[in-house]
PDB file of N, CA and C in Angstrom:
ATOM      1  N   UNK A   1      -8.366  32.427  -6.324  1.00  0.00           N
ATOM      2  CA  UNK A   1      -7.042  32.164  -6.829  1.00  0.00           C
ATOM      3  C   UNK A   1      -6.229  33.459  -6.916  1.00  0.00           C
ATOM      4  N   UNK A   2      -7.178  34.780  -6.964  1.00  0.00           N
ATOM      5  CA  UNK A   2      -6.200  35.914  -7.320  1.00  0.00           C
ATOM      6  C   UNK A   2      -5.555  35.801  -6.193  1.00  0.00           C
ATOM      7  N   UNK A   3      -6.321  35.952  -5.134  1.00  0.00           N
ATOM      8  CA  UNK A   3      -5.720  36.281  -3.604  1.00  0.00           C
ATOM      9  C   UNK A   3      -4.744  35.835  -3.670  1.00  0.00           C
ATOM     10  N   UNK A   4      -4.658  34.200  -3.418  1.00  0.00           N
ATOM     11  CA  UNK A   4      -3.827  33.703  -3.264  1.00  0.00           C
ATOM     12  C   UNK A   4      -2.165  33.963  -4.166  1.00  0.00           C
ATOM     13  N   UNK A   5      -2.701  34.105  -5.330  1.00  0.00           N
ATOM     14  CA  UNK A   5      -1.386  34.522  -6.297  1.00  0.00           C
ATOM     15  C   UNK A   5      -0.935  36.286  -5.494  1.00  0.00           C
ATOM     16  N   UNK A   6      -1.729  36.977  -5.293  1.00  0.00           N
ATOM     17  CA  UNK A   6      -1.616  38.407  -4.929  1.00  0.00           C
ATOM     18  C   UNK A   6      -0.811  38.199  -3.687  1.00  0.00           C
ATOM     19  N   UNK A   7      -0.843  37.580  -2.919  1.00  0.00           N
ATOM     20  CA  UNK A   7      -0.354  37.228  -1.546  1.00  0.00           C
ATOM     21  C   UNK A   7       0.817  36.725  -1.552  1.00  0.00           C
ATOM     22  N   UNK A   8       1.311  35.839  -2.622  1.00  0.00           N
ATOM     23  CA  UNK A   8       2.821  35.470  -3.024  1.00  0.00           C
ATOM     24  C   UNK A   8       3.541  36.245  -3.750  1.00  0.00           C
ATOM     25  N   UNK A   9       3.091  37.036  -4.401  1.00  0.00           N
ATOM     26  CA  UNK A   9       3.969  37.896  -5.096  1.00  0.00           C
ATOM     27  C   UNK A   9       4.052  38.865  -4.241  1.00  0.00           C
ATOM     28  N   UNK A  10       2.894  39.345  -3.373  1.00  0.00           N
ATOM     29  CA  UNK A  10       3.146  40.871  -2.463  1.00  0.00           C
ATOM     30  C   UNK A  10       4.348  40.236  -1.369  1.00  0.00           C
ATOM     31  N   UNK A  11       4.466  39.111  -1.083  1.00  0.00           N
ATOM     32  CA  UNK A  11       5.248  39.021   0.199  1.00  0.00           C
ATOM     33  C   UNK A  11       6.374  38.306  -0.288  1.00  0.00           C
ATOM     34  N   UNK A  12       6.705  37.751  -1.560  1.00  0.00           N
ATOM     35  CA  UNK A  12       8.261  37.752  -1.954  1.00  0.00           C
ATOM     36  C   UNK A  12       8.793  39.225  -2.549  1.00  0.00           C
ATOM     37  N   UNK A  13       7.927  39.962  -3.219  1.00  0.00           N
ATOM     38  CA  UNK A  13       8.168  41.566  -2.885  1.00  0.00           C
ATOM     39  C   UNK A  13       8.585  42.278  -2.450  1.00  0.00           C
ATOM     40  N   UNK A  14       7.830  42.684  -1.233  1.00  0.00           N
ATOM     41  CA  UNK A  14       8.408  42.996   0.246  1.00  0.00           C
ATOM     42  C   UNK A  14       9.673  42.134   0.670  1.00  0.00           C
ATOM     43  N   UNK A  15       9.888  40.797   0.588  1.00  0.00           N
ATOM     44  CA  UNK A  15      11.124  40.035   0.772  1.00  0.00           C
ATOM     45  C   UNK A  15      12.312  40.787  -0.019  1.00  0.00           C
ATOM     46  N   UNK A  16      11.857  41.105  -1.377  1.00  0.00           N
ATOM     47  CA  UNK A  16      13.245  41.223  -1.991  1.00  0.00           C
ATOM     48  C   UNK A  16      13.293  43.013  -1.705  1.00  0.00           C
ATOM     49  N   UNK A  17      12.553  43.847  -1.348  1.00  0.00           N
ATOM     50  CA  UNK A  17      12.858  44.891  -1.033  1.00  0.00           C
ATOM     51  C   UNK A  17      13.549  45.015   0.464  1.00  0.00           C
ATOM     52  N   UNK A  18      13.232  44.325   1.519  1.00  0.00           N
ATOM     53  CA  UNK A  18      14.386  43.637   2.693  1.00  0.00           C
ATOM     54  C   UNK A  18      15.242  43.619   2.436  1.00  0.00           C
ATOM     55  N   UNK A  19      15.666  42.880   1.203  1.00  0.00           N
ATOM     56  CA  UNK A  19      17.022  42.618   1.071  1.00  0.00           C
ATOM     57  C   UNK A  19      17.999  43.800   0.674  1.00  0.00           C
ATOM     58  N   UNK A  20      16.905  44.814  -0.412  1.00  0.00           N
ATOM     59  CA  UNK A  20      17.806  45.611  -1.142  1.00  0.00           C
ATOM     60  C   UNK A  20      18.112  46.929   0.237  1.00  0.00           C
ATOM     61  N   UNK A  21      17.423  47.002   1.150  1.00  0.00           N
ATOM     62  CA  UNK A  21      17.476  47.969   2.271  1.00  0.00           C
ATOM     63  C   UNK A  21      18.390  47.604   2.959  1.00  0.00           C
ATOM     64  N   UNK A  22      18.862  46.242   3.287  1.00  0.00           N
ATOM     65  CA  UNK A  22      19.632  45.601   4.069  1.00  0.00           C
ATOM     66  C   UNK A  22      21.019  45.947   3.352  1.00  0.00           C
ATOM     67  N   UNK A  23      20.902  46.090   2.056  1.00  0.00           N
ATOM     68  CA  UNK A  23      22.280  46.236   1.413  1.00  0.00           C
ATOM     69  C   UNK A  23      22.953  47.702   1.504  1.00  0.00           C
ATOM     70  N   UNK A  24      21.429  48.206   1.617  1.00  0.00           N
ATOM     71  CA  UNK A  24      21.932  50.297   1.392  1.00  0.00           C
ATOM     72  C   UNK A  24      22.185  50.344   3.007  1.00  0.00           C
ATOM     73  N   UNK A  25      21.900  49.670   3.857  1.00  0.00           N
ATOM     74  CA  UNK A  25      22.276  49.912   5.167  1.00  0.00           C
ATOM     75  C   UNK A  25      23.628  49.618   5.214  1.00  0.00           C
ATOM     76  N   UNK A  26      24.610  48.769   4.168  1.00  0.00           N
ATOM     77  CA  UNK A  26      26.015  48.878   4.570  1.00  0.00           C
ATOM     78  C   UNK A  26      26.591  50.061   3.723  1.00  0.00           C
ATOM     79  N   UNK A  27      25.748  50.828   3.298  1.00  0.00           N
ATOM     80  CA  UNK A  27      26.587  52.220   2.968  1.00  0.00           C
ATOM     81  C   UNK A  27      26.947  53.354   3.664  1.00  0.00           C
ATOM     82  N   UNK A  28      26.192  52.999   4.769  1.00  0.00           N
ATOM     83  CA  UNK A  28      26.288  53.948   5.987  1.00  0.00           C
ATOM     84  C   UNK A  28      27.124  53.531   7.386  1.00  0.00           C
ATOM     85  N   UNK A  29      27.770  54.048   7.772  1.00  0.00           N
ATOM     86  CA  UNK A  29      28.480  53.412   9.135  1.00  0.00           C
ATOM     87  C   UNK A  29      27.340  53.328  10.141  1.00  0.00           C
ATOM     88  N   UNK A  30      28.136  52.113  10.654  1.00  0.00           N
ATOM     89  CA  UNK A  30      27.101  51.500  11.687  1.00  0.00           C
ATOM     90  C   UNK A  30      25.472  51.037  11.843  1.00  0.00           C
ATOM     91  N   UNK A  31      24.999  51.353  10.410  1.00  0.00           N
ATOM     92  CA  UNK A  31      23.741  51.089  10.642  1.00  0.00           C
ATOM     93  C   UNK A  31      23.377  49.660  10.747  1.00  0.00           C
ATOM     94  N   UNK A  32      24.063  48.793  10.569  1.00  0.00           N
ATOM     95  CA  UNK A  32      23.832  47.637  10.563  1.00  0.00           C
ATOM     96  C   UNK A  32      23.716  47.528  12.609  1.00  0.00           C
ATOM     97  N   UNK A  33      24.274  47.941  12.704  1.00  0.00           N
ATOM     98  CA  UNK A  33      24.162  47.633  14.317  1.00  0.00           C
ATOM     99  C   UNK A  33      22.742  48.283  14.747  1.00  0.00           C
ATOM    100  N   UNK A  34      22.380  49.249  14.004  1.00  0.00           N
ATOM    101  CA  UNK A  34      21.090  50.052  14.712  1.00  0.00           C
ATOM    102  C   UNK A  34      20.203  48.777  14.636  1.00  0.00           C
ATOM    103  N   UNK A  35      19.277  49.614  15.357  1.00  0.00           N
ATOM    104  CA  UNK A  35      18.025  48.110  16.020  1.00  0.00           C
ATOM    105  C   UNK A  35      16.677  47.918  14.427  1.00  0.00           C
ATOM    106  N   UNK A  36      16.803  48.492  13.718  1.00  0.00           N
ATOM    107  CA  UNK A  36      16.235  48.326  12.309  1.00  0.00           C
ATOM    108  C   UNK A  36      17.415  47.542  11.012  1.00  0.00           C
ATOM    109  N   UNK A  37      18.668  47.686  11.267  1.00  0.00           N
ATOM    110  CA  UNK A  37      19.867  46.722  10.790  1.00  0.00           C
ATOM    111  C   UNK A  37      19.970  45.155  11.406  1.00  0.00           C
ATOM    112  N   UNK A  38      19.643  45.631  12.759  1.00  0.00           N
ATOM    113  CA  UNK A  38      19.756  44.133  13.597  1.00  0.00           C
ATOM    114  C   UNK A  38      18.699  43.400  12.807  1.00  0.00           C
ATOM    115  N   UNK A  39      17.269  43.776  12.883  1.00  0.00           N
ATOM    116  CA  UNK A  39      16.454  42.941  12.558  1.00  0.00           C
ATOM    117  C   UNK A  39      16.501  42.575  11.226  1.00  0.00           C
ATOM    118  N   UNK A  40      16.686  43.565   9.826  1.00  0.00           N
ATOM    119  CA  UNK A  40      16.508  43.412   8.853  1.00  0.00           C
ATOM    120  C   UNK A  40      17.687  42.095   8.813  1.00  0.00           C
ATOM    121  N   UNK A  41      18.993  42.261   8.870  1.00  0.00           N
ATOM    122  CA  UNK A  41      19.660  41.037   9.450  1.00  0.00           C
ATOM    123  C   UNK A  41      19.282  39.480   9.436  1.00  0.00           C
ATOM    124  N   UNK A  42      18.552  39.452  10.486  1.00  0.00           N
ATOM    125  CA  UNK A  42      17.445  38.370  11.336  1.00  0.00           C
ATOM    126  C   UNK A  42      16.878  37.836  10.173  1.00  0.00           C
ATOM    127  N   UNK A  43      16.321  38.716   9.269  1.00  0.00           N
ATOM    128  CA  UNK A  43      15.330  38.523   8.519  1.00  0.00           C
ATOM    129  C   UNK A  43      16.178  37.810   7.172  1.00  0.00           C
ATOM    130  N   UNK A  44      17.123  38.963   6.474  1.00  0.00           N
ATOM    131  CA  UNK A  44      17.799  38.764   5.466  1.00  0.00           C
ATOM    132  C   UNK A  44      18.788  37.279   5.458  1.00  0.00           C
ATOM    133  N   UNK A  45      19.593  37.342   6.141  1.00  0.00           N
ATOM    134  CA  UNK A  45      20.867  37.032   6.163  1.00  0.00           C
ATOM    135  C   UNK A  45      20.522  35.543   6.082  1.00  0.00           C
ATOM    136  N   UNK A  46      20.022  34.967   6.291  1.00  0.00           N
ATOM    137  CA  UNK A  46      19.820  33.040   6.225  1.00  0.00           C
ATOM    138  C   UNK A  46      19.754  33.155   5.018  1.00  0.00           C
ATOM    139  N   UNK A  47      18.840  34.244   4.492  1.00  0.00           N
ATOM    140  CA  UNK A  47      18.881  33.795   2.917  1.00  0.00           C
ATOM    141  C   UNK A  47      20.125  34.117   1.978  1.00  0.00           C
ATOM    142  N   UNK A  48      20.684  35.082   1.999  1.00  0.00           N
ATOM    143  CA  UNK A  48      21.913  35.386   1.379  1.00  0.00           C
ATOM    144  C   UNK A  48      22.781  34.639   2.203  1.00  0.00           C
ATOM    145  N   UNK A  49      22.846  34.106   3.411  1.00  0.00           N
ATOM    146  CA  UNK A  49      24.219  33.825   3.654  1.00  0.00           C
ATOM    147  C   UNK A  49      24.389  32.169   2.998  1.00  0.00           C
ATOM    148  N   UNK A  50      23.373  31.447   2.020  1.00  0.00           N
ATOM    149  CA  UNK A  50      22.969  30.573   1.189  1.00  0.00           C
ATOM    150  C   UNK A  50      24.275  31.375  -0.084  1.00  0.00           C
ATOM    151  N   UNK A  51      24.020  32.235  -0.514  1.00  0.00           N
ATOM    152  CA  UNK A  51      24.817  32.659  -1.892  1.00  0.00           C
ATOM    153  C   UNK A  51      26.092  32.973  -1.158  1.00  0.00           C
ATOM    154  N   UNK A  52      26.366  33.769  -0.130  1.00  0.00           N
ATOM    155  CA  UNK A  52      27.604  34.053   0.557  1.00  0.00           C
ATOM    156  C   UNK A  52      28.681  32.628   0.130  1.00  0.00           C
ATOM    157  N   UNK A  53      28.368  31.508   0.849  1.00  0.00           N
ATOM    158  CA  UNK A  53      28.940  30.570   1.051  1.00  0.00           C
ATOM    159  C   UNK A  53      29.215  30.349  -0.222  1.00  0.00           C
ATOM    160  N   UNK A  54      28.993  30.160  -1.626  1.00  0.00           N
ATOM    161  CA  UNK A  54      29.281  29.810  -3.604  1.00  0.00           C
ATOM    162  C   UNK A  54      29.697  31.452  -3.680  1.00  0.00           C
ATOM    163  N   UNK A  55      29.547  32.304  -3.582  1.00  0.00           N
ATOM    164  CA  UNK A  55      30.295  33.251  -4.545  1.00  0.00           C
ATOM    165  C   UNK A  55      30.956  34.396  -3.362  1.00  0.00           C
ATOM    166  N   UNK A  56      32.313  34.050  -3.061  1.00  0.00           N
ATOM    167  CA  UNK A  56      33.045  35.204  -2.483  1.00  0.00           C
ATOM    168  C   UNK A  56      32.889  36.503  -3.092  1.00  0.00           C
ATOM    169  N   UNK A  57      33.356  37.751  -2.597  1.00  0.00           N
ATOM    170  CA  UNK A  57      33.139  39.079  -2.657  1.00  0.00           C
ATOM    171  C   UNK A  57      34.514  39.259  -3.777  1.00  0.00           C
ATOM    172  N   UNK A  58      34.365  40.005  -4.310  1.00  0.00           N
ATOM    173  CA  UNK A  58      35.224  40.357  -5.617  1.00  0.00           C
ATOM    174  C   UNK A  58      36.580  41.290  -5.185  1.00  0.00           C
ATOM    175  N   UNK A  59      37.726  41.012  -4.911  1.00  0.00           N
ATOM    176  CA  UNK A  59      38.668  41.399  -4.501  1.00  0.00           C
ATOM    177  C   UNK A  59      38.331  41.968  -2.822  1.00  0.00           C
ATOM    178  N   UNK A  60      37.803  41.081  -2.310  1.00  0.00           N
ATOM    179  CA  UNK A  60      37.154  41.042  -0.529  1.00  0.00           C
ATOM    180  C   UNK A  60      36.434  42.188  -0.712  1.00  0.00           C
ATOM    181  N   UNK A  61      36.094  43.008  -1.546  1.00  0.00           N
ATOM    182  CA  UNK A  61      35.096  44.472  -0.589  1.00  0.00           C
ATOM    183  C   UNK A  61      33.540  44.046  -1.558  1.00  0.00           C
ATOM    184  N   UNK A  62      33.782  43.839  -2.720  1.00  0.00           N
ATOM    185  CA  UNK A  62      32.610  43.897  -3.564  1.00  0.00           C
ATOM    186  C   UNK A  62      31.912  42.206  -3.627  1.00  0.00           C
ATOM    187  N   UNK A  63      30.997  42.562  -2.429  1.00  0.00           N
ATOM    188  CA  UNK A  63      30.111  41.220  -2.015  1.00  0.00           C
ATOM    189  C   UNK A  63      28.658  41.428  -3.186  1.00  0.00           C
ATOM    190  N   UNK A  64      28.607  40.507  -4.329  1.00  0.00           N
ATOM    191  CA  UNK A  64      27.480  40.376  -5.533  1.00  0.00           C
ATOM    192  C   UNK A  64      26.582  39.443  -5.320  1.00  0.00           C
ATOM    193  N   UNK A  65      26.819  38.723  -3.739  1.00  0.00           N
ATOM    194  CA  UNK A  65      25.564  37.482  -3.378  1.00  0.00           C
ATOM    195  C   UNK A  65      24.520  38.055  -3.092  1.00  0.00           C
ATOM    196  N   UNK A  66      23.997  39.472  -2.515  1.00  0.00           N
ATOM    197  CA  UNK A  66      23.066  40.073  -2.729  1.00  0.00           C
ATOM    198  C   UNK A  66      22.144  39.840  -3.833  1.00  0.00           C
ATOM    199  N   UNK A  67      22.988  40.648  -5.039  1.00  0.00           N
ATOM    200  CA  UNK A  67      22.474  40.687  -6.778  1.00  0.00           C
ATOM    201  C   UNK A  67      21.854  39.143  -6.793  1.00  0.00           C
ATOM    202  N   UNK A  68      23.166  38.268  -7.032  1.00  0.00           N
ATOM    203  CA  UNK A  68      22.350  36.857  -7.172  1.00  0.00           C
ATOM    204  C   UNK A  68      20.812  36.523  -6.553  1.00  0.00           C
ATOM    205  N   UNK A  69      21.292  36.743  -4.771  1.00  0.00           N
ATOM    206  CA  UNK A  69      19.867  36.696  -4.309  1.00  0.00           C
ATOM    207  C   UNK A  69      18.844  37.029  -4.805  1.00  0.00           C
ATOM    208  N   UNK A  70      18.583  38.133  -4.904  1.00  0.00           N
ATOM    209  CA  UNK A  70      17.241  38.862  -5.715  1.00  0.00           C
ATOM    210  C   UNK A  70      16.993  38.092  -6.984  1.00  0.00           C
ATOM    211  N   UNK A  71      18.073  37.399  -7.648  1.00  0.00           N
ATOM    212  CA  UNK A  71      17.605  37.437  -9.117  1.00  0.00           C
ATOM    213  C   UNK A  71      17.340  35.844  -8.706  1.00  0.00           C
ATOM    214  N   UNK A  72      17.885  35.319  -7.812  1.00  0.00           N
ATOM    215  CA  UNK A  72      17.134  33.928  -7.563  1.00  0.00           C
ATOM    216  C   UNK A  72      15.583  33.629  -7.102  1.00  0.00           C
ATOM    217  N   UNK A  73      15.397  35.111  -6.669  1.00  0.00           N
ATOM    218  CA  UNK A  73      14.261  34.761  -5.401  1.00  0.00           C
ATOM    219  C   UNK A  73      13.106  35.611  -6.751  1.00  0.00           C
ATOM    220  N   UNK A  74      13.753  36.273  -7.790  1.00  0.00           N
ATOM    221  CA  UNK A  74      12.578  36.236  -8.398  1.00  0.00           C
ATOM    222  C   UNK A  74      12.351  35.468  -9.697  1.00  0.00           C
ATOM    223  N   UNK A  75      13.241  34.572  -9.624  1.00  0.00           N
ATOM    224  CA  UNK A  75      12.649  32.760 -10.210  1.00  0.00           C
ATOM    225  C   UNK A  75      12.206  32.084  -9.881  1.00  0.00           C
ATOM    226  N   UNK A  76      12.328  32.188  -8.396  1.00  0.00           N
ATOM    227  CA  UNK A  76      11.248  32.025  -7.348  1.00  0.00           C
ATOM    228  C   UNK A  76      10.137  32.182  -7.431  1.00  0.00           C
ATOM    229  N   UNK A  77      10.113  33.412  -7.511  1.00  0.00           N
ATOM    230  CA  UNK A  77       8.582  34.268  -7.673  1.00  0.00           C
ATOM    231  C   UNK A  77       7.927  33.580  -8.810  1.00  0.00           C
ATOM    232  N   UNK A  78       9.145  33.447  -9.755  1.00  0.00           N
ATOM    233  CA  UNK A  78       7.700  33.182 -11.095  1.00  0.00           C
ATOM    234  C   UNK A  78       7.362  31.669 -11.056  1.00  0.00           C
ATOM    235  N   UNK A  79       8.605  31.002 -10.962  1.00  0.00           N
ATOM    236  CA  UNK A  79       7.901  29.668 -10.817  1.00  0.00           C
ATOM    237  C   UNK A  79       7.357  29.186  -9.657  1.00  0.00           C
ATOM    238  N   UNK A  80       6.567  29.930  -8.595  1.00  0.00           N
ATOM    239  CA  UNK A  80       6.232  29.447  -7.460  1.00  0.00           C
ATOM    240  C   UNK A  80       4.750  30.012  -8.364  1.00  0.00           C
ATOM    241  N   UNK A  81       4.534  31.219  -8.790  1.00  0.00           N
ATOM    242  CA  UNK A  81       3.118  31.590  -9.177  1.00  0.00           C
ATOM    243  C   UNK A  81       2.941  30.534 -10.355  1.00  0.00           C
ATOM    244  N   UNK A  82       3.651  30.523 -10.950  1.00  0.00           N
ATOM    245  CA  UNK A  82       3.572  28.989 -12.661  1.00  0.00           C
ATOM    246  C   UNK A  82       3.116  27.944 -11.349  1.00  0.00           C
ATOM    247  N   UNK A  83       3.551  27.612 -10.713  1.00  0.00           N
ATOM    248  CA  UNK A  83       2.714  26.199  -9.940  1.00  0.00           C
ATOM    249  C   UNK A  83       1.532  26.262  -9.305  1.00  0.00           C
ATOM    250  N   UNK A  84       1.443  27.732  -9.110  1.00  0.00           N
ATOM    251  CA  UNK A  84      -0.008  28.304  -7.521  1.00  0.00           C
ATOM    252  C   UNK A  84      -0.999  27.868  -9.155  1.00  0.00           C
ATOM    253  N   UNK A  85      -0.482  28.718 -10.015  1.00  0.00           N
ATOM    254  CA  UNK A  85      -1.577  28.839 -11.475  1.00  0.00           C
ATOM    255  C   UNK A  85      -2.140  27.467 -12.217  1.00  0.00           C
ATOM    256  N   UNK A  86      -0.890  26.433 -12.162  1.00  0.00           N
ATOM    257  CA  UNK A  86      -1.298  25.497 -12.494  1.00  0.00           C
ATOM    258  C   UNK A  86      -2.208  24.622 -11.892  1.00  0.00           C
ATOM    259  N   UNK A  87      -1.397  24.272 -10.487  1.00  0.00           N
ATOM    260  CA  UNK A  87      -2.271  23.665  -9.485  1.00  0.00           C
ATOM    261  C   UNK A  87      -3.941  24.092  -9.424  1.00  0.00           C
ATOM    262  N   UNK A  88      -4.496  25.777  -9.456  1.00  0.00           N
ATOM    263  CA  UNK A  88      -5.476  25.979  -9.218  1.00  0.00           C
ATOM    264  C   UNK A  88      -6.497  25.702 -10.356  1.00  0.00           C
ATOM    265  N   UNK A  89      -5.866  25.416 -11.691  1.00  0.00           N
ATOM    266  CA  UNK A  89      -6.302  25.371 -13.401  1.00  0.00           C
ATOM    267  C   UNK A  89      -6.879  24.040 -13.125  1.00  0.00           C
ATOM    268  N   UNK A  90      -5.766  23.407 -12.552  1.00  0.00           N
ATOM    269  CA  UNK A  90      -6.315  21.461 -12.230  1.00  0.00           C
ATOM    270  C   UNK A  90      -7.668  21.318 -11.470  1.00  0.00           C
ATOM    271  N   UNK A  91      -7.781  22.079 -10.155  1.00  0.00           N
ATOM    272  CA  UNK A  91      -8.786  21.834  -9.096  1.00  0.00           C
ATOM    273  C   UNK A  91      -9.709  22.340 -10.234  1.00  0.00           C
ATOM    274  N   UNK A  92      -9.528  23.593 -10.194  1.00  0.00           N
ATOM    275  CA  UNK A  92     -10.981  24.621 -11.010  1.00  0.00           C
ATOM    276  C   UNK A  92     -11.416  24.095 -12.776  1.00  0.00           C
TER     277      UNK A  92
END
């Protein structure tokens, strides 16, 4: 059961650190186009572009669907491990 809990938290983790790299990449010109922007992109963007669409950017420059993201995806986190924990309490 650890594994399994260790394995969801390490890789929504790594997910929400994607995201926060993806964000420091628009502090820099052009990095979003570099071939490590493209992908992080690929990776990120389905999921934020979920919050994009409910909360516009705050006088157009200051986009906060990022913030949301993270703080969704780690309610995520906990109630996805509250179910891995429960579920495995039932079998075991």
């Amino acid at each position: 059961m650890d594994t399994v809990l260790g394995f969801v938290h390490l890789a929504l983790e790594i997910y929400s650190y994607l995201i926060i790299g993806y964000v420091l990449l628009s502090w820099f010109p052009n990095a979003r186009e570099s071939f490590i922007g493209q992908l992080l992109g690929k990776i990120v963007e389905p999921y934020i572009g979920i919050f994009r669409r409910f909360i516009p950017p705050i006088g157009g420059v200051l986009d906060l669907s990022p913030i949301v993201a993270l703080l969704a995806l780690r309610f995520i986190t906990i109630g996805l491990i509250s179910v891995i924990e429960y579920l495995f309490n039932m079998v075991g």
